[in-house]
N, C-alpha and C. Protein backbone atom coordinates (compact mmCIF):
# COMPACT_ATOMS: atom_id res chain seq x y z
N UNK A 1 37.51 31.20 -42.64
CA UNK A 1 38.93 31.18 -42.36
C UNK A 1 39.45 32.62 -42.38
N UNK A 2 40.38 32.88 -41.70
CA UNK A 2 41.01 34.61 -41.53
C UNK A 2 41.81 34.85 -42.54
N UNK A 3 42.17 36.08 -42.85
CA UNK A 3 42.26 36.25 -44.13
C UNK A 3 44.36 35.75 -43.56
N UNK A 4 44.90 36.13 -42.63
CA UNK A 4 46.26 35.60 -42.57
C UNK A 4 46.40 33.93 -42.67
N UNK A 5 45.54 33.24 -42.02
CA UNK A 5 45.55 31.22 -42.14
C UNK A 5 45.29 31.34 -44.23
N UNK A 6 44.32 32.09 -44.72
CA UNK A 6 44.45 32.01 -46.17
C UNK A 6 45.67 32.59 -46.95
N UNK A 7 46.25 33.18 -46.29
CA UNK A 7 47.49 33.42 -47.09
C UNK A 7 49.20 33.39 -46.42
N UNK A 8 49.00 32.36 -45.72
CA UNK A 8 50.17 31.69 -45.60
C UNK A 8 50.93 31.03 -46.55
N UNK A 9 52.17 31.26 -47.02
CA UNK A 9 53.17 30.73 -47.52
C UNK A 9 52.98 29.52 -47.29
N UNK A 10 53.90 28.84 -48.30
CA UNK A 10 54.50 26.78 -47.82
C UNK A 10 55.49 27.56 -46.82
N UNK A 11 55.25 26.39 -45.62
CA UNK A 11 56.59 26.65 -44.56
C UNK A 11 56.25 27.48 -43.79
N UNK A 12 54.95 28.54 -43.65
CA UNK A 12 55.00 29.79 -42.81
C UNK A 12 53.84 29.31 -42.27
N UNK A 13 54.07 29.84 -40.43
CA UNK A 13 53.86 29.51 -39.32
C UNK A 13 53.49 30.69 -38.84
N UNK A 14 52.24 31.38 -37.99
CA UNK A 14 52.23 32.08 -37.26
C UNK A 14 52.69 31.97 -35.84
N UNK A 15 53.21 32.97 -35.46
CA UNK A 15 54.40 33.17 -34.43
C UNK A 15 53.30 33.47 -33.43
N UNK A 16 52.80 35.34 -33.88
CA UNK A 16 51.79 35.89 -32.53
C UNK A 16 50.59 36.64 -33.70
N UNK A 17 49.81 36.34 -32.93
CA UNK A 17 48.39 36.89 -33.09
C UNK A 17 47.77 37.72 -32.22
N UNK A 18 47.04 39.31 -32.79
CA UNK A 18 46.58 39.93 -32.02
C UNK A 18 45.33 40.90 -32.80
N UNK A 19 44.86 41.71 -32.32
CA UNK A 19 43.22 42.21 -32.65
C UNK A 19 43.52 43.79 -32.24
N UNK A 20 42.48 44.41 -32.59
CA UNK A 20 42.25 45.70 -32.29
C UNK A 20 41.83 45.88 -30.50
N UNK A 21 42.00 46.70 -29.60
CA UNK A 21 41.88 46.67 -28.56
C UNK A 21 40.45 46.48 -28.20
N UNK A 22 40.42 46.36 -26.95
CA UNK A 22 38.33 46.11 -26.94
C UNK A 22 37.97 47.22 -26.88
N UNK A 23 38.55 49.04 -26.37
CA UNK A 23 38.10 49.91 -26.02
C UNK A 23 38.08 50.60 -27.33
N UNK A 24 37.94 50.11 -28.42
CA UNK A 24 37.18 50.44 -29.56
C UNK A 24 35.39 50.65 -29.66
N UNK A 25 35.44 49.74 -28.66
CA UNK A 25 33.48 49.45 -28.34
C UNK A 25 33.13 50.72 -27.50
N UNK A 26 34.00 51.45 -27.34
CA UNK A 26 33.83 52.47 -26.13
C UNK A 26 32.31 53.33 -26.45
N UNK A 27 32.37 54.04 -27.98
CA UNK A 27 31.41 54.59 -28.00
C UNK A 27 30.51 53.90 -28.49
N UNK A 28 30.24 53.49 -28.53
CA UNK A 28 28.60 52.21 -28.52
C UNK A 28 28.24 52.25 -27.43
N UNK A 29 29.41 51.71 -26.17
CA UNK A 29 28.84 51.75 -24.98
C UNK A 29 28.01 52.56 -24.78
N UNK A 30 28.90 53.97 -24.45
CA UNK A 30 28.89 55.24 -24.21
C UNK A 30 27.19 55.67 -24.98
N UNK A 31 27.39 55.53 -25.90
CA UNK A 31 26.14 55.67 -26.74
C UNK A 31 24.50 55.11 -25.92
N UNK A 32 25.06 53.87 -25.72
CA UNK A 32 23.81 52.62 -25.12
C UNK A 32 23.60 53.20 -23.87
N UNK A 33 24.55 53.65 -23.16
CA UNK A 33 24.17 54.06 -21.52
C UNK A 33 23.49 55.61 -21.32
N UNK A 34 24.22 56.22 -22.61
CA UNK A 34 23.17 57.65 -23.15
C UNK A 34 21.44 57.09 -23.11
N UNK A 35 21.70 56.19 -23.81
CA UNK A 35 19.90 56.20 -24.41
C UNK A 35 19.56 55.25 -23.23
N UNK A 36 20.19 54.55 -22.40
CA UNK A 36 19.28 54.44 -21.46
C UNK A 36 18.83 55.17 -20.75
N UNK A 37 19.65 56.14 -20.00
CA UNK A 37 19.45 57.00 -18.89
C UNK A 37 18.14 58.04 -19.73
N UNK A 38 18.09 58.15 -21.52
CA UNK A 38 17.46 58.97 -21.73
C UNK A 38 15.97 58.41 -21.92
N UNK A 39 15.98 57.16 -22.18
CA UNK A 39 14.86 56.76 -22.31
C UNK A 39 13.77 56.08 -20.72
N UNK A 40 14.97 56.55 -19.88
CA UNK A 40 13.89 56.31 -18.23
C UNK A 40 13.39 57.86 -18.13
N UNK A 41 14.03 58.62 -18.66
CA UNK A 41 14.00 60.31 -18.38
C UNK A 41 12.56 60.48 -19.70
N UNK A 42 12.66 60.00 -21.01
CA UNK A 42 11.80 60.98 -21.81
C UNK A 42 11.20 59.81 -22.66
N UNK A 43 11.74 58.72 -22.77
CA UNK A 43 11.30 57.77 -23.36
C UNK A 43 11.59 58.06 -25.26
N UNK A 44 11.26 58.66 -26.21
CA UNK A 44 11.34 58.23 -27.59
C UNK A 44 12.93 58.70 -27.99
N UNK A 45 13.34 60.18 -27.82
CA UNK A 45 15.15 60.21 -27.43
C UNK A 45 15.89 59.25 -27.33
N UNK A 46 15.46 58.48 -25.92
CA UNK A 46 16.06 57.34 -25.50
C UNK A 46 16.23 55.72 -26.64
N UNK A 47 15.24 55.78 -27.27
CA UNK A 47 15.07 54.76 -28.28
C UNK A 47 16.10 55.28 -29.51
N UNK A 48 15.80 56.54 -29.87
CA UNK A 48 17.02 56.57 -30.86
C UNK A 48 18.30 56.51 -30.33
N UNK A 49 18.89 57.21 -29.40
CA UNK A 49 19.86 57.34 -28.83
C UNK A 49 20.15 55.44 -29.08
N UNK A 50 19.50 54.37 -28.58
CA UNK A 50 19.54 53.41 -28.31
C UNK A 50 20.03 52.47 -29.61
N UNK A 51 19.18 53.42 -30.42
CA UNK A 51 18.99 52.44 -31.95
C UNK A 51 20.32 52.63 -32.84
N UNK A 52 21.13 53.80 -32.64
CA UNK A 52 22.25 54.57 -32.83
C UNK A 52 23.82 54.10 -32.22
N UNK A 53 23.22 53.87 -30.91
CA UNK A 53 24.20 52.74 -30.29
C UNK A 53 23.98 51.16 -31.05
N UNK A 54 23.10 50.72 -31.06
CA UNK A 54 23.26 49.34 -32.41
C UNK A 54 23.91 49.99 -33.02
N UNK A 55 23.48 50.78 -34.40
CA UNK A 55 23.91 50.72 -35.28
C UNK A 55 25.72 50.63 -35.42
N UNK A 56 26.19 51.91 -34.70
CA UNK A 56 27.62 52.00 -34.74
C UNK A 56 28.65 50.60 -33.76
N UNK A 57 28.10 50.18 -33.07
CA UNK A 57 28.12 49.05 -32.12
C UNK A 57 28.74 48.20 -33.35
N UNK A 58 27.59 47.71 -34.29
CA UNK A 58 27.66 46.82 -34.93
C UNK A 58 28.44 46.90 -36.29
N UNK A 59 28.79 48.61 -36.60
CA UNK A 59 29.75 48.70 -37.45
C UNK A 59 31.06 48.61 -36.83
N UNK A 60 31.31 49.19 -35.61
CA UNK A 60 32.72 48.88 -35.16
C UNK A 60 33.33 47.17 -34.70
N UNK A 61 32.24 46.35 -34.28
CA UNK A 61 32.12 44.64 -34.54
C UNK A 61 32.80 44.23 -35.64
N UNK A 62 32.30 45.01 -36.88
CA UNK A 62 32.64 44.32 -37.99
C UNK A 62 33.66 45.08 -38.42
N UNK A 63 34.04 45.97 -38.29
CA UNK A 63 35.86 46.87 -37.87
C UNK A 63 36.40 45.94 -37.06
N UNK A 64 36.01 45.72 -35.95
CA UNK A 64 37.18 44.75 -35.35
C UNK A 64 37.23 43.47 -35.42
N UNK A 65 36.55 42.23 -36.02
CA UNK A 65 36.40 41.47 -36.40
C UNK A 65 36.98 41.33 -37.31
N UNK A 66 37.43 42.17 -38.17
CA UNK A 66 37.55 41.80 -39.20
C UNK A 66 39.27 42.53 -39.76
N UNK A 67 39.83 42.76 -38.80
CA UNK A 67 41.36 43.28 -38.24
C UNK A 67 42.21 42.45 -37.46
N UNK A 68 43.15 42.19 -38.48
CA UNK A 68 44.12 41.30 -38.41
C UNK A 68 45.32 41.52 -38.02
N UNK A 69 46.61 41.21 -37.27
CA UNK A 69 47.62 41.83 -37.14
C UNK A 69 48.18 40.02 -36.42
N UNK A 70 49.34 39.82 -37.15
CA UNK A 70 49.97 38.62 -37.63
C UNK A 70 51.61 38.81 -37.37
N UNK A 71 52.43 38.27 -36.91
CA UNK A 71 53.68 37.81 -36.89
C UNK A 71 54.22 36.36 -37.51
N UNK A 72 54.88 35.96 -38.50
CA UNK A 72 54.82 34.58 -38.70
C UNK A 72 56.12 34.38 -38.89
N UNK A 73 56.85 33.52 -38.87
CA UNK A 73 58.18 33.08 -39.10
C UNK A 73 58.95 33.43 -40.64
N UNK A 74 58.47 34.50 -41.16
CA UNK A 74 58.12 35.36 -42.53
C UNK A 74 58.04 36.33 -42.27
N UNK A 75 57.10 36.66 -41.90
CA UNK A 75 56.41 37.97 -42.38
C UNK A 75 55.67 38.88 -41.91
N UNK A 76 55.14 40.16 -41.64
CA UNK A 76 54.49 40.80 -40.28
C UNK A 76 53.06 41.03 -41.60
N UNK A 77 52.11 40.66 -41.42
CA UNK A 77 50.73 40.55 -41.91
C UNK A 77 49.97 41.30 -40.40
N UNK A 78 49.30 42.21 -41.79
CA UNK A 78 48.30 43.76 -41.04
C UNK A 78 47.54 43.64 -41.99
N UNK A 79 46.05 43.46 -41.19
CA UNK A 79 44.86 43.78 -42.26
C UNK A 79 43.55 44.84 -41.75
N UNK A 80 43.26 45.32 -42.15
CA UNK A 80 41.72 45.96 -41.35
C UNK A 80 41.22 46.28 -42.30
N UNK A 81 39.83 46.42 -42.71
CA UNK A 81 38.75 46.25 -43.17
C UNK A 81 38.01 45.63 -43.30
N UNK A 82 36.93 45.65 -44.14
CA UNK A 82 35.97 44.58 -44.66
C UNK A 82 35.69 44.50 -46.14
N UNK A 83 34.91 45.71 -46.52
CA UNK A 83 34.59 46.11 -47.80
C UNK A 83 35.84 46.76 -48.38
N UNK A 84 36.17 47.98 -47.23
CA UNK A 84 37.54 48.70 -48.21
C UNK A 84 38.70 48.33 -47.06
N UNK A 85 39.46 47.00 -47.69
CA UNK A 85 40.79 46.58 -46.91
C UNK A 85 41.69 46.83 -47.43
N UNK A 86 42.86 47.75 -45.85
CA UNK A 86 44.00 47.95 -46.44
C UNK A 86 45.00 46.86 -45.71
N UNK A 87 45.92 46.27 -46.08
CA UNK A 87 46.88 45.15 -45.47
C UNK A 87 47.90 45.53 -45.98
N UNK A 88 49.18 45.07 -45.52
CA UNK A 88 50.54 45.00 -45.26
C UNK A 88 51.08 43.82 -44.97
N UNK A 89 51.64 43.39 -45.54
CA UNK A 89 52.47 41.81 -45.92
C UNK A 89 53.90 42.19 -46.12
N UNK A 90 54.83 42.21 -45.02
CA UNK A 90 55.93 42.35 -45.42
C UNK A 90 57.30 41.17 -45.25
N UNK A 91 57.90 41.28 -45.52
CA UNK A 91 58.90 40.05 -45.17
C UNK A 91 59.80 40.70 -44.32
N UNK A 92 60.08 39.91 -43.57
CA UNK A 92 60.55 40.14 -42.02
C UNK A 92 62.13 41.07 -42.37
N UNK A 93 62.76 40.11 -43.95
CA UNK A 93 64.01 40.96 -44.03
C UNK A 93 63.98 42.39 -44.65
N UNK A 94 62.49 43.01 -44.84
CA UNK A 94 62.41 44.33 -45.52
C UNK A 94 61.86 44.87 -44.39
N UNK A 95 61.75 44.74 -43.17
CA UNK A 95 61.21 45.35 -42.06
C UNK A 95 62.36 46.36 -42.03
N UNK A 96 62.31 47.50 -41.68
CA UNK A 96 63.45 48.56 -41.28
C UNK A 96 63.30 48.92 -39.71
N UNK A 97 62.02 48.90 -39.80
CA UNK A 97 61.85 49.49 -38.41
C UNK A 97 60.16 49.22 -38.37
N UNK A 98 60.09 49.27 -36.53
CA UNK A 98 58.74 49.06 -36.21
C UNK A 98 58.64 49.90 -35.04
N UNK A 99 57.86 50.62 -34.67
CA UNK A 99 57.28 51.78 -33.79
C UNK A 99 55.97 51.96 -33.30
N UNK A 100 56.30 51.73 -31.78
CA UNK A 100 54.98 51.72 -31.49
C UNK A 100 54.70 53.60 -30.31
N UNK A 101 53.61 54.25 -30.93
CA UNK A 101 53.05 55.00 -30.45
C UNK A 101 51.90 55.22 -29.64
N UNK A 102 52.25 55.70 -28.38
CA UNK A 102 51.36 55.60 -27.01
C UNK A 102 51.04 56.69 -26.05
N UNK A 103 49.72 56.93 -26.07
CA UNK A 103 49.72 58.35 -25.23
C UNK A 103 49.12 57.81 -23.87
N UNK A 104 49.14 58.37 -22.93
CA UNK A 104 48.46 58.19 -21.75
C UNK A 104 47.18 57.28 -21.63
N UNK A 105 46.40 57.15 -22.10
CA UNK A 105 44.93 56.64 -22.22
C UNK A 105 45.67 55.05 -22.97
N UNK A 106 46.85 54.92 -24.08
CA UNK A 106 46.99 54.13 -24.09
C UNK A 106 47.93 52.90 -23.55
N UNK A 107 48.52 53.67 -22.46
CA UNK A 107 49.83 53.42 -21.26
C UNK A 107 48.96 52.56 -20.33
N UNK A 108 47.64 53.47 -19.84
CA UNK A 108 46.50 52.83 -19.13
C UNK A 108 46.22 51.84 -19.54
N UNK A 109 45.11 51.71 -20.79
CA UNK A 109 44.52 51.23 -21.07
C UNK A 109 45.23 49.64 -21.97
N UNK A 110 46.28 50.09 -22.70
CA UNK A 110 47.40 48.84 -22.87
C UNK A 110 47.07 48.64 -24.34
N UNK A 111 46.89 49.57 -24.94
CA UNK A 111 46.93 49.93 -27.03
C UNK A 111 47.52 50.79 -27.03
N UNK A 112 47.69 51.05 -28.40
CA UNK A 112 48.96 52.20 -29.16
C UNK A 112 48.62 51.82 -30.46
N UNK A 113 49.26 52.64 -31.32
CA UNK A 113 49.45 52.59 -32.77
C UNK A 113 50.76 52.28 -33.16
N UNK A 114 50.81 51.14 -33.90
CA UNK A 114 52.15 50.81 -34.76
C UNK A 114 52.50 51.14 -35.94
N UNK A 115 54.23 51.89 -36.09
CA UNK A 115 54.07 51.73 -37.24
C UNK A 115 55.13 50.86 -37.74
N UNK A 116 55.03 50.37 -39.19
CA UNK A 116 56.18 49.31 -39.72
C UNK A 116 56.62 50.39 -40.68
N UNK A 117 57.72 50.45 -40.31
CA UNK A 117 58.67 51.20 -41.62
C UNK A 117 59.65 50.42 -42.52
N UNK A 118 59.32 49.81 -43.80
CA UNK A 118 59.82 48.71 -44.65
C UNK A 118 61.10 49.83 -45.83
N UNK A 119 61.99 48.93 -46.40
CA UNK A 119 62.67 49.20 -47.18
C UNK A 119 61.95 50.34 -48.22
N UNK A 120 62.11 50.83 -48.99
CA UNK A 120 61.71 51.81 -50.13
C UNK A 120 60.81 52.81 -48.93
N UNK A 121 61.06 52.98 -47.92
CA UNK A 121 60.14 54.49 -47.46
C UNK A 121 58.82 54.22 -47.07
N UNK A 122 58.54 53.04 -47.01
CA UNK A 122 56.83 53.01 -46.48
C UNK A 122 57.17 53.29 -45.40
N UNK A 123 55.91 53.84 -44.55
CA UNK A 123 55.60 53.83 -43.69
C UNK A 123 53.89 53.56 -43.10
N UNK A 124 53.78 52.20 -42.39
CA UNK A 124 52.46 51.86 -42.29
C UNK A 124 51.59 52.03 -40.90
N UNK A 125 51.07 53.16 -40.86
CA UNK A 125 50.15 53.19 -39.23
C UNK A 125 49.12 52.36 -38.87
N UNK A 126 49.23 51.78 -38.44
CA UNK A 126 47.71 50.93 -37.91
C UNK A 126 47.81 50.94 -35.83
N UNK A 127 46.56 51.93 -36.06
CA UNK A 127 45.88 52.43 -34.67
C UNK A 127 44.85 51.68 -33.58
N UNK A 128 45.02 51.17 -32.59
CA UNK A 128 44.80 50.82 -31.69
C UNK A 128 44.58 49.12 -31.36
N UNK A 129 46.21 49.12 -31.78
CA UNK A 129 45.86 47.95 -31.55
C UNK A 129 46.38 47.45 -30.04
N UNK A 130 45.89 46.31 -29.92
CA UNK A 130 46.43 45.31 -28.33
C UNK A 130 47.69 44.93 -28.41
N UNK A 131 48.16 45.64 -26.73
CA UNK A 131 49.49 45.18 -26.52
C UNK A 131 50.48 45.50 -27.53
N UNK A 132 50.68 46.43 -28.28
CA UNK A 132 51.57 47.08 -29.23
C UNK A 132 53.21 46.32 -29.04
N UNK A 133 53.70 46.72 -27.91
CA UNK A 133 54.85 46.29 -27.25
C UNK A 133 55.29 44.80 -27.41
N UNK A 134 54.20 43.96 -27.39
CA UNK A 134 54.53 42.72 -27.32
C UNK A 134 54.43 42.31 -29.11
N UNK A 135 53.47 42.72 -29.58
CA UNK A 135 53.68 42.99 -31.02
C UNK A 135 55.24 43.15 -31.75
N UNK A 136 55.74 44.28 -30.98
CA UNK A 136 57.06 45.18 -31.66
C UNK A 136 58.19 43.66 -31.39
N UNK A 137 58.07 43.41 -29.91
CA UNK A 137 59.03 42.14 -29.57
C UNK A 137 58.53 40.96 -30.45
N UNK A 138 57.78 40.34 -30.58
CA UNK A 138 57.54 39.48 -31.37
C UNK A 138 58.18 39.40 -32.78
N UNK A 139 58.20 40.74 -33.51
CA UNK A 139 58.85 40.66 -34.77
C UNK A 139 60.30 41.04 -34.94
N UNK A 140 60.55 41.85 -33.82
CA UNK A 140 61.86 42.05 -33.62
C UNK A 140 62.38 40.63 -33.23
N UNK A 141 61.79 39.53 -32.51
CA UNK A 141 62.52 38.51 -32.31
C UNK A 141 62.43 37.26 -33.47
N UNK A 142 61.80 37.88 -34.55
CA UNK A 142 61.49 37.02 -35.68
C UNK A 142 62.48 37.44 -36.33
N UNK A 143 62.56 38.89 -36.40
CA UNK A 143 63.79 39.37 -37.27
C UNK A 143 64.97 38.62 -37.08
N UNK A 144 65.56 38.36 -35.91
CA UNK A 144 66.86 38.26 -35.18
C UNK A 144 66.71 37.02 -35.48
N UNK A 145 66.05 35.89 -35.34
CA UNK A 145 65.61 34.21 -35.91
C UNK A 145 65.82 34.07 -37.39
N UNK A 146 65.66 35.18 -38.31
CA UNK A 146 65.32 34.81 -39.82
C UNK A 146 67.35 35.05 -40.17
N UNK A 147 67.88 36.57 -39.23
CA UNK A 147 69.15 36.92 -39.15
C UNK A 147 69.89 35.78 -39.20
N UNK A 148 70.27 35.16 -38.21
CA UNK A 148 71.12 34.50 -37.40
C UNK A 148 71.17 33.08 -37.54
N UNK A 149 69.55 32.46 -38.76
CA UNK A 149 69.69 31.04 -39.52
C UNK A 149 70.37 30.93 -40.09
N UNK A 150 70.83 29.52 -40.16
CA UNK A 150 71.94 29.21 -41.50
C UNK A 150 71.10 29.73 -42.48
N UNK A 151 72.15 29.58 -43.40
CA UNK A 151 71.56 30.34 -44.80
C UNK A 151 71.69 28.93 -46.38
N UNK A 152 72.33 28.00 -45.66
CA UNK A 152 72.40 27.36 -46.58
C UNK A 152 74.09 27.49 -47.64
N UNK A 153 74.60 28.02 -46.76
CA UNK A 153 76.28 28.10 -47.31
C UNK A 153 77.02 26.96 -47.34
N UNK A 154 77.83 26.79 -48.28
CA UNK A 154 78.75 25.56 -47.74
C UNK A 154 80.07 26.46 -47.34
N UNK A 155 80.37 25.68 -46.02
CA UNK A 155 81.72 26.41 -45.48
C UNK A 155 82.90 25.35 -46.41
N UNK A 156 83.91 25.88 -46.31
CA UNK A 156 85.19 25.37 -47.02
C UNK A 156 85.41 24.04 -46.44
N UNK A 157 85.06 23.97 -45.29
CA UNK A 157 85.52 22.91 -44.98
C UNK A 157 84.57 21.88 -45.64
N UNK A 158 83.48 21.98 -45.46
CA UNK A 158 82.29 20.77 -45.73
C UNK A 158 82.24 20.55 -47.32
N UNK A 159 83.52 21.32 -48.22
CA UNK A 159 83.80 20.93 -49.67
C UNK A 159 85.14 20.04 -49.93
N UNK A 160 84.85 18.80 -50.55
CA UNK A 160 85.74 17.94 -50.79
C UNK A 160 87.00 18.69 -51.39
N UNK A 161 88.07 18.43 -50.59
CA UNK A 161 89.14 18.79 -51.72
C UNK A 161 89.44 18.50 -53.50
N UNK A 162 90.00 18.94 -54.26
CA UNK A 162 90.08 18.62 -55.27
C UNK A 162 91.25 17.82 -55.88
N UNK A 163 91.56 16.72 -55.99
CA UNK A 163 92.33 16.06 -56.63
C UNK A 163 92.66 16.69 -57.56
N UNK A 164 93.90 17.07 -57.82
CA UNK A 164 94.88 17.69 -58.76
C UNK A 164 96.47 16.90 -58.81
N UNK A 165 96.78 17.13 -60.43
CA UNK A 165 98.31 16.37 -60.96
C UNK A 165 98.33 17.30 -61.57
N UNK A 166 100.09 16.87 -62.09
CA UNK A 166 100.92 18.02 -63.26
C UNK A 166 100.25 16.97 -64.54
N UNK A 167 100.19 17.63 -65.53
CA UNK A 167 99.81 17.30 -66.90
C UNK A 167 101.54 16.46 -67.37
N UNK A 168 101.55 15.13 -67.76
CA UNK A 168 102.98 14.82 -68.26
C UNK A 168 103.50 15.69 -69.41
N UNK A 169 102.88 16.28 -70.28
CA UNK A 169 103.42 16.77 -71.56
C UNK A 169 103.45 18.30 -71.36
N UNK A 170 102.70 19.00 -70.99
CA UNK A 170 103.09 20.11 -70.31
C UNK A 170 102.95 20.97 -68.72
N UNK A 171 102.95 19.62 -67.70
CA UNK A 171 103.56 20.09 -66.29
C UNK A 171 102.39 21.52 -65.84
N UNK A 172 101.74 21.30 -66.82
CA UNK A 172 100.42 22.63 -66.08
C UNK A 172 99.53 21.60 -64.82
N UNK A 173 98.92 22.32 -63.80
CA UNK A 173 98.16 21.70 -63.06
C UNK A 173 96.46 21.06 -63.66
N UNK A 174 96.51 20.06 -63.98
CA UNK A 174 95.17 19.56 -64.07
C UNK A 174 94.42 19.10 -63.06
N UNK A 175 93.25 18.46 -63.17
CA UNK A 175 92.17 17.60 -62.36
C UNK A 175 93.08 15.85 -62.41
N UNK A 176 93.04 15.53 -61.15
CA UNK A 176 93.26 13.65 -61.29
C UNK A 176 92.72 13.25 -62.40
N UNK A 177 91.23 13.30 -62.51
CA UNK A 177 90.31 12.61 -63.35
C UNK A 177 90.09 13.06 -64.82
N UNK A 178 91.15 14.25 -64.89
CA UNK A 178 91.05 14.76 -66.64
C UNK A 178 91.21 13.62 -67.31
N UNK A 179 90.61 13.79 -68.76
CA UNK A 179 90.97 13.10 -69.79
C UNK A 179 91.51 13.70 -71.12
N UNK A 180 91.17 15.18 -70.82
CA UNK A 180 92.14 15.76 -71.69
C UNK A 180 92.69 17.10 -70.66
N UNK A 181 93.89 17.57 -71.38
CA UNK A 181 94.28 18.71 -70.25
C UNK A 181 94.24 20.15 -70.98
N UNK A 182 93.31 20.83 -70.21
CA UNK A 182 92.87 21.95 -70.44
C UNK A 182 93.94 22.98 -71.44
N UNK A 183 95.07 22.67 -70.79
CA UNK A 183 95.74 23.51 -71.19
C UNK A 183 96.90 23.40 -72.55
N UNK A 184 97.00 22.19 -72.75
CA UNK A 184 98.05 21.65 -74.19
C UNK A 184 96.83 20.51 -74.80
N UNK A 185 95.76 20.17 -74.30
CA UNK A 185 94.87 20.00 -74.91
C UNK A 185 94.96 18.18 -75.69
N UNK A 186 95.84 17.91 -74.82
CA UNK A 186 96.23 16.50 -75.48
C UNK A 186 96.04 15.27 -73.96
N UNK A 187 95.58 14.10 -74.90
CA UNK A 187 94.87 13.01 -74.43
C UNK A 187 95.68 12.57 -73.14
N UNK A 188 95.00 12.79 -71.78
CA UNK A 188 96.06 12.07 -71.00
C UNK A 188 95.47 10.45 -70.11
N UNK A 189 95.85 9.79 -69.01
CA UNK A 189 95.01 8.81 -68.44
C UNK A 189 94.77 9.43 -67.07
N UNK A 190 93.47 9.57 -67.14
CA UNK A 190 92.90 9.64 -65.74
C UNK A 190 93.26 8.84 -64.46
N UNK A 191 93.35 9.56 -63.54
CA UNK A 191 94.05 8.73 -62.25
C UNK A 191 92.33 8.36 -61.71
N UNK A 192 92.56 7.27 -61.13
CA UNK A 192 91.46 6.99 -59.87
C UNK A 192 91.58 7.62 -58.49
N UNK A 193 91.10 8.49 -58.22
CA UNK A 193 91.03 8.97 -56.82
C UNK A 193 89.97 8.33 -55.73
């Protein structure tokens, strides 16, 4: 199970889900097409070159596999690592700001680096991920959803009025239903409202 489905809240829903870009694999490729061309040319070069492309291939697999980036009706959840993971769990109402950074290669190619800037001064970079943009909208439109819910207020109106009389012995305002009056402190009869 991913480490965001394990740490969902009661009530919390993922919104959008997204991953590290694929052109993370770049140098593995890059690597693998080295040691081929070197191993038709010289042959044992070519095998390391080759064996080198595994290796890093299969560490950046488990880099991106294992990188999380989460929107949920809550909370913006960022994870990457494996062995040494850093994550970011924030609640949508301590978000301050979110920023996504993009240079040419990633205008092309369609990654950037985000950052979340939360209440108290964090500021959190996480680099290359997919579709940045649609990321930034996603939580910006979670924000504006968590904003703009009821909150659970009672408006004035949706509160029963209060039945109120004069007290007979001293004419202060009580409750209908007193049985003693707050204010001269003597026994009166409750009205039925």
């Amino acid at each position: 199970m991913s480490y965001v489905k394990e740490n969902l809240m009661k009530g919390e829903n993922i919104v959008y889900q997204t991953s590290l870009h694929w052109l993370v694999y770049s140098l593995p490729v890059v690597l693998g097409l080295l040691g081929l061309v070197m191993l038709l040319a010289s042959g044992g070069v070519g095998l390391a070159f080759l064996a080198l492309a595994g290796v890093v291939g299969l560490l950046v697999w488990v880099s991106a596999s294992s990188a999380e980036f989460a929107v949920t009706n809550k909370r913006v959840i960022m994870k990457i690592g494996w062995l040494n993971r850093r994550s970011l769990e924030l609640l949508l109402t301590k978000v301050e700001s979110i920023t996504v950074e993009q240079g040419l290669g990633g205008k092309l190619w369609g990654y950037g680096t985000i950052v979340v800037g939360g209440t108290g001064g964090s500021h959190e970079p996480f680099t290359k991920i997919a579709d940045p943009f649609e990321f930034r909208k996603q939580v910006q439109e979670q924000i504006a959803a968590v904003q703009d819910a009821p909150r659970g207020y009672v408006t004035p109106a949706a509160t029963p009025t209060r039945a109120e009389r004069e007290c007979p012995y001293c004419a202060e305002t009580i409750l209908a239903r007193a049985k003693i009056c707050k204010h001269c402190g003597k026994e009166v009869e409750p009205l039925a409202v």
